[in-house]
Protein backbone atom coordinates (compact mmCIF):
# COMPACT_ATOMS: atom_id res chain seq x y z
CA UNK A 1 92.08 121.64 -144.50
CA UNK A 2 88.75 119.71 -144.39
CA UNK A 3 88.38 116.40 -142.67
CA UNK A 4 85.26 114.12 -142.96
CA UNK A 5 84.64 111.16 -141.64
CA UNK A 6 83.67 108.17 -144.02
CA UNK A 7 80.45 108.51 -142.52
CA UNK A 8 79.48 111.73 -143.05
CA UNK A 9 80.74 111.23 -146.84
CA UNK A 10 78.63 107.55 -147.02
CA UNK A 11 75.53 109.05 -145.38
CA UNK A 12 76.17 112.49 -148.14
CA UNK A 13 76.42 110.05 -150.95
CA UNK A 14 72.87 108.61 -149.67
CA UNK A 15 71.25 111.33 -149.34
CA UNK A 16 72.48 112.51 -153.03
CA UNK A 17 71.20 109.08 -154.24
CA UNK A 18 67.95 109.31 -152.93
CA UNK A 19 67.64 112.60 -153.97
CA UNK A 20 68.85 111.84 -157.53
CA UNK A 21 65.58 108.64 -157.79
CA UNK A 22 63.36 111.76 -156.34
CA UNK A 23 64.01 113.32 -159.07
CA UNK A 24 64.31 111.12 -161.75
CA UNK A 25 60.90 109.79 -160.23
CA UNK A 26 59.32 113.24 -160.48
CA UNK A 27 60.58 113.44 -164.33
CA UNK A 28 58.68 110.45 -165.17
CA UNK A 29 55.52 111.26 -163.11
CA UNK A 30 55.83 114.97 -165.42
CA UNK A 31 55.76 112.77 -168.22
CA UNK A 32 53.66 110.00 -167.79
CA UNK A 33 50.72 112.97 -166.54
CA UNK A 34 51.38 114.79 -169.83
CA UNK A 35 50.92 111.45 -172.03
CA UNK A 36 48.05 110.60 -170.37
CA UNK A 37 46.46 114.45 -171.67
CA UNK A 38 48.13 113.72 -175.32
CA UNK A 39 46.44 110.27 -175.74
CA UNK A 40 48.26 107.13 -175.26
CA UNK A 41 49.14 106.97 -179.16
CA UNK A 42 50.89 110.43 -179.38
CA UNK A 43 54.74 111.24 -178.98
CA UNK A 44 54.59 112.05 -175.30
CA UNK A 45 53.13 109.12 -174.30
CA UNK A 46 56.29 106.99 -176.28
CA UNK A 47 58.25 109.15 -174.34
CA UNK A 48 57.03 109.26 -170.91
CA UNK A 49 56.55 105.17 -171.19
CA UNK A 50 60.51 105.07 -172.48
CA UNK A 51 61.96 107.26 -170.02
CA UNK A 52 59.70 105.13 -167.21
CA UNK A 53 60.91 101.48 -168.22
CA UNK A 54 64.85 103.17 -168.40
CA UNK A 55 64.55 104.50 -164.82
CA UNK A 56 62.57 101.36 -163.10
CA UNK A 57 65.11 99.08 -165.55
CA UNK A 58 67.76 101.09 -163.35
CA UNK A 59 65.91 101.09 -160.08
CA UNK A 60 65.54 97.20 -160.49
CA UNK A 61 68.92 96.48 -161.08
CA UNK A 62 70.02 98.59 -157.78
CA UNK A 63 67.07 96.65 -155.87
CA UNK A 64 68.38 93.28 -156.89
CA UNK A 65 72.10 94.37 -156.37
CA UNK A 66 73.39 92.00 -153.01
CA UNK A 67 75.32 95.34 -152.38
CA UNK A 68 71.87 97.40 -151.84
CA UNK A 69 71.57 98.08 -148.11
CA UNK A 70 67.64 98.50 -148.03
CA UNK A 71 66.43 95.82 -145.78
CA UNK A 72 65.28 92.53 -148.28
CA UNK A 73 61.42 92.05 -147.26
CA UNK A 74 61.08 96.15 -149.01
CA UNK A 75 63.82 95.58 -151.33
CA UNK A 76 61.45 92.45 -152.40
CA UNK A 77 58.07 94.74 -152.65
CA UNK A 78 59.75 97.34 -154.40
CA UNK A 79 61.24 94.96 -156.83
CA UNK A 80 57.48 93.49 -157.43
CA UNK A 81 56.35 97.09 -157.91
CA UNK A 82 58.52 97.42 -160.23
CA UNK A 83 57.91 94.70 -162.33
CA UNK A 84 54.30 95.73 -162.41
CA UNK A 85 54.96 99.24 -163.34
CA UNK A 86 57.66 97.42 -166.68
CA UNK A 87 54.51 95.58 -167.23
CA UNK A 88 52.23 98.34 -167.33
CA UNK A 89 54.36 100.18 -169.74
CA UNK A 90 54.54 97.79 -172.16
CA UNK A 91 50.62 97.25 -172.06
CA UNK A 92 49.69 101.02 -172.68
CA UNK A 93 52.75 100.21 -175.23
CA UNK A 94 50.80 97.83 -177.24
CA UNK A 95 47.74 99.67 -176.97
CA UNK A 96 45.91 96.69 -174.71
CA UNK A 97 45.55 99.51 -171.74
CA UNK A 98 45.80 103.19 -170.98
CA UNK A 99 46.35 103.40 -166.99
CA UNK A 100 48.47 106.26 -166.66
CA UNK A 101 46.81 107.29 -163.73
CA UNK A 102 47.72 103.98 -162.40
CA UNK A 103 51.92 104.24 -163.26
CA UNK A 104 51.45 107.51 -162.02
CA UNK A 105 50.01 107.01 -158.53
CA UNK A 106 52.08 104.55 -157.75
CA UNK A 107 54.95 106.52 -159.00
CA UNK A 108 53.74 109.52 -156.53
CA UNK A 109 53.87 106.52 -153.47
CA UNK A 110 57.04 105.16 -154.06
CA UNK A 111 58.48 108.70 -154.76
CA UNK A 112 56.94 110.31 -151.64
CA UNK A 113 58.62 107.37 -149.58
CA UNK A 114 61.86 107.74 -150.55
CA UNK A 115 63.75 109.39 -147.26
């Protein structure tokens, strides 16, 4: 029979988390680099800007949870971040910008930091 500590199980569920936002932020960094080649007024960017604002809705609501255990100062920049990138969305949205390369640097940061 297997035994595991709580510890190794909590630190495994961490490491699948992280790994899950990896990828989930690698999906929308695919996307939002293929809208920016289509044109900000085709059907990959809707796409790409959708499937951005769902994961940093989901990210933001994690980041503001009291339950979150990243220390507050980072959960507070990565919250702002956030917020930036929902704003930036919506502006290529209604057509008043088109900085994908923008989203999608910032994307590759925040992505590339998550350990």
């Amino acid at each position: 029979m297997y035994q595991f500590s709580y510890a190794d199980i909590q630190t495994d569920s961490v490491a699948d988390a992280r790994e899950r936002e990896r990828h989930l932020l690698t999906r929308s960094i695919d996307l939002l680099i293929n809208a920016a080649n289509a044109g900000s007024e085709s059907m990959q960017a809707v796409e790409a800007l959708h499937f951005t604002n769902r994961v940093w809705t989901a990210l933001l609501e994690d980041l503001s949870s009291n339950e979150n255990a990243l220390p507050k100062e980072l959960r507070a920049n990565l919250i702002s971040i956030g917020m930036w990138l929902l704003r930036e969305t919506e502006e290529i949205r209604q057509g008043r910008s088109n900085n994908f390369d923008g989203l999608i640097e910032v994307s590759q940061i925040i992505r590339d930091g998550i350990q």
